[in-house]
Protein backbone atom coordinates (compact mmCIF):
# COMPACT_ATOMS: atom_id res chain seq x y z
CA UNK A 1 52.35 -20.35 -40.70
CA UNK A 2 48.92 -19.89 -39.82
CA UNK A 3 48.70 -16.46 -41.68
CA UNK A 4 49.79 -18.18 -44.86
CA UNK A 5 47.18 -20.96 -44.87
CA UNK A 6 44.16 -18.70 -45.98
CA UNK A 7 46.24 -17.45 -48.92
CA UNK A 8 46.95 -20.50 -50.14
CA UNK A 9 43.24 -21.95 -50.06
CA UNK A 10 42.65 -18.33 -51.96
CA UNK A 11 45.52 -19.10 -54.52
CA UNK A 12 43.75 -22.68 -54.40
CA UNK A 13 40.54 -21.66 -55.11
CA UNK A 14 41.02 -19.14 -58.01
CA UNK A 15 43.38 -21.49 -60.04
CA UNK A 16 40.84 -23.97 -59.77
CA UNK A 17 37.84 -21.61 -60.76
CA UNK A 18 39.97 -20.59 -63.70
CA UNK A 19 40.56 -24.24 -64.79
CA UNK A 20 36.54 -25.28 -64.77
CA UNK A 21 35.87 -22.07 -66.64
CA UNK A 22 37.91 -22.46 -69.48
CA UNK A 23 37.35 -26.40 -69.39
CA UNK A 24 33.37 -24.86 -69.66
CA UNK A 25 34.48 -22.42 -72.43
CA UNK A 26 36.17 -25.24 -74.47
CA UNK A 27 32.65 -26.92 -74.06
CA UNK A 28 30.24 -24.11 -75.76
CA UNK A 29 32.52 -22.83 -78.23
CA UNK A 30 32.95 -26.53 -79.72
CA UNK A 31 29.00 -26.34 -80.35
CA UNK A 32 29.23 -23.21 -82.70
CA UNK A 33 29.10 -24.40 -85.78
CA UNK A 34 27.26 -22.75 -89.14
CA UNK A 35 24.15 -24.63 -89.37
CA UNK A 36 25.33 -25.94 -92.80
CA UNK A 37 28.57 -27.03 -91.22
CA UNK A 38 26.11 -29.56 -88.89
CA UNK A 39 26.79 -32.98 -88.69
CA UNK A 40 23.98 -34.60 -87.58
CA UNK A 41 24.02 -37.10 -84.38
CA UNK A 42 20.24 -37.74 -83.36
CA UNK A 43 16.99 -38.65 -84.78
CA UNK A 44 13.71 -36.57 -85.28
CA UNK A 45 12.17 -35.57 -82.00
CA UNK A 46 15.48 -36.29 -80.02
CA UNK A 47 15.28 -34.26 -76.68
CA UNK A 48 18.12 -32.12 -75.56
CA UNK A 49 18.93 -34.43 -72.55
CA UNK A 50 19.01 -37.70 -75.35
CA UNK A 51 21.39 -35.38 -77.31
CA UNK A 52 23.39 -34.39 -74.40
CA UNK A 53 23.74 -38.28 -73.36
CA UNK A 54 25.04 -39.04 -76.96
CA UNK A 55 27.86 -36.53 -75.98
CA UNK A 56 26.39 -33.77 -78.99
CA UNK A 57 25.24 -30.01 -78.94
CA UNK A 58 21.47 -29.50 -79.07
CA UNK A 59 19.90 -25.87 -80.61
CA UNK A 60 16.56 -25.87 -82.27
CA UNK A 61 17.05 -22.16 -83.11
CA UNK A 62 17.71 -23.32 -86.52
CA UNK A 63 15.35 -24.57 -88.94
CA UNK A 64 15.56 -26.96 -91.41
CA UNK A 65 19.29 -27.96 -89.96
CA UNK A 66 20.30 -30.98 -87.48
CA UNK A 67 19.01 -29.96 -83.95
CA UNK A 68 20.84 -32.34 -82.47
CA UNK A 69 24.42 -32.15 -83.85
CA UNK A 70 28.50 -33.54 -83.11
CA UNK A 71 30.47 -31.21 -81.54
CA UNK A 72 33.38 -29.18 -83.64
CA UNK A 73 35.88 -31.04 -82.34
CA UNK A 74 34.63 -34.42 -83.01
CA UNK A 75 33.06 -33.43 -86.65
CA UNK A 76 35.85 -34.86 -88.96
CA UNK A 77 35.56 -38.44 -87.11
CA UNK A 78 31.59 -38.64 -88.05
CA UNK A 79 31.54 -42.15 -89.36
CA UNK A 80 30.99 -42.07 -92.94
CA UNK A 81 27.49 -44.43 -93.79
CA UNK A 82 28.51 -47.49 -95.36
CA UNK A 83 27.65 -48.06 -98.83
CA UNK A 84 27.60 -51.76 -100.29
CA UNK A 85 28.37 -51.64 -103.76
């Protein structure tokens, strides 16, 4: 039974590298989004680590677009601004 143990911590091991890299994977490829597709979530001058807190993508490769944006997944439950009529 001994002989089995270090298989299993292997088996273990891989399954659970495999499950943080695709959880990481799910992470970047919700923050590629066209520029124009952006919906902003910060304020001019917002760091990446304010960004990051708010729970949005950061990339200032982009000018004249949000910096500081909602991820893909959470883009079509942006709050719309309220407008008093």
């Amino acid at each position: 039974m001994a002989t089995m143990e270090p298989k299993v911590i292997c088996v273990l091991l891989l399954v659970f590298s495999l499950a943080l890299s695709s959880l990481a994977q799910v992470q970047t490829e919700t923050c590629v989004i066209a520029p124009s597709q952006r919906s902003n979530c910060g304020f001019n001058g917002i760091t990446p680590a304010q960004c990051a807190e708010k729970g949005c993508c950061f990339d200032s490769t982009v000018p004249g677009h949000p910096w500081c944006f909602y991820p893909l997944n959470i883009v079509n439950n942006v709050p719309e601004e309220e407008c008093e009529f």
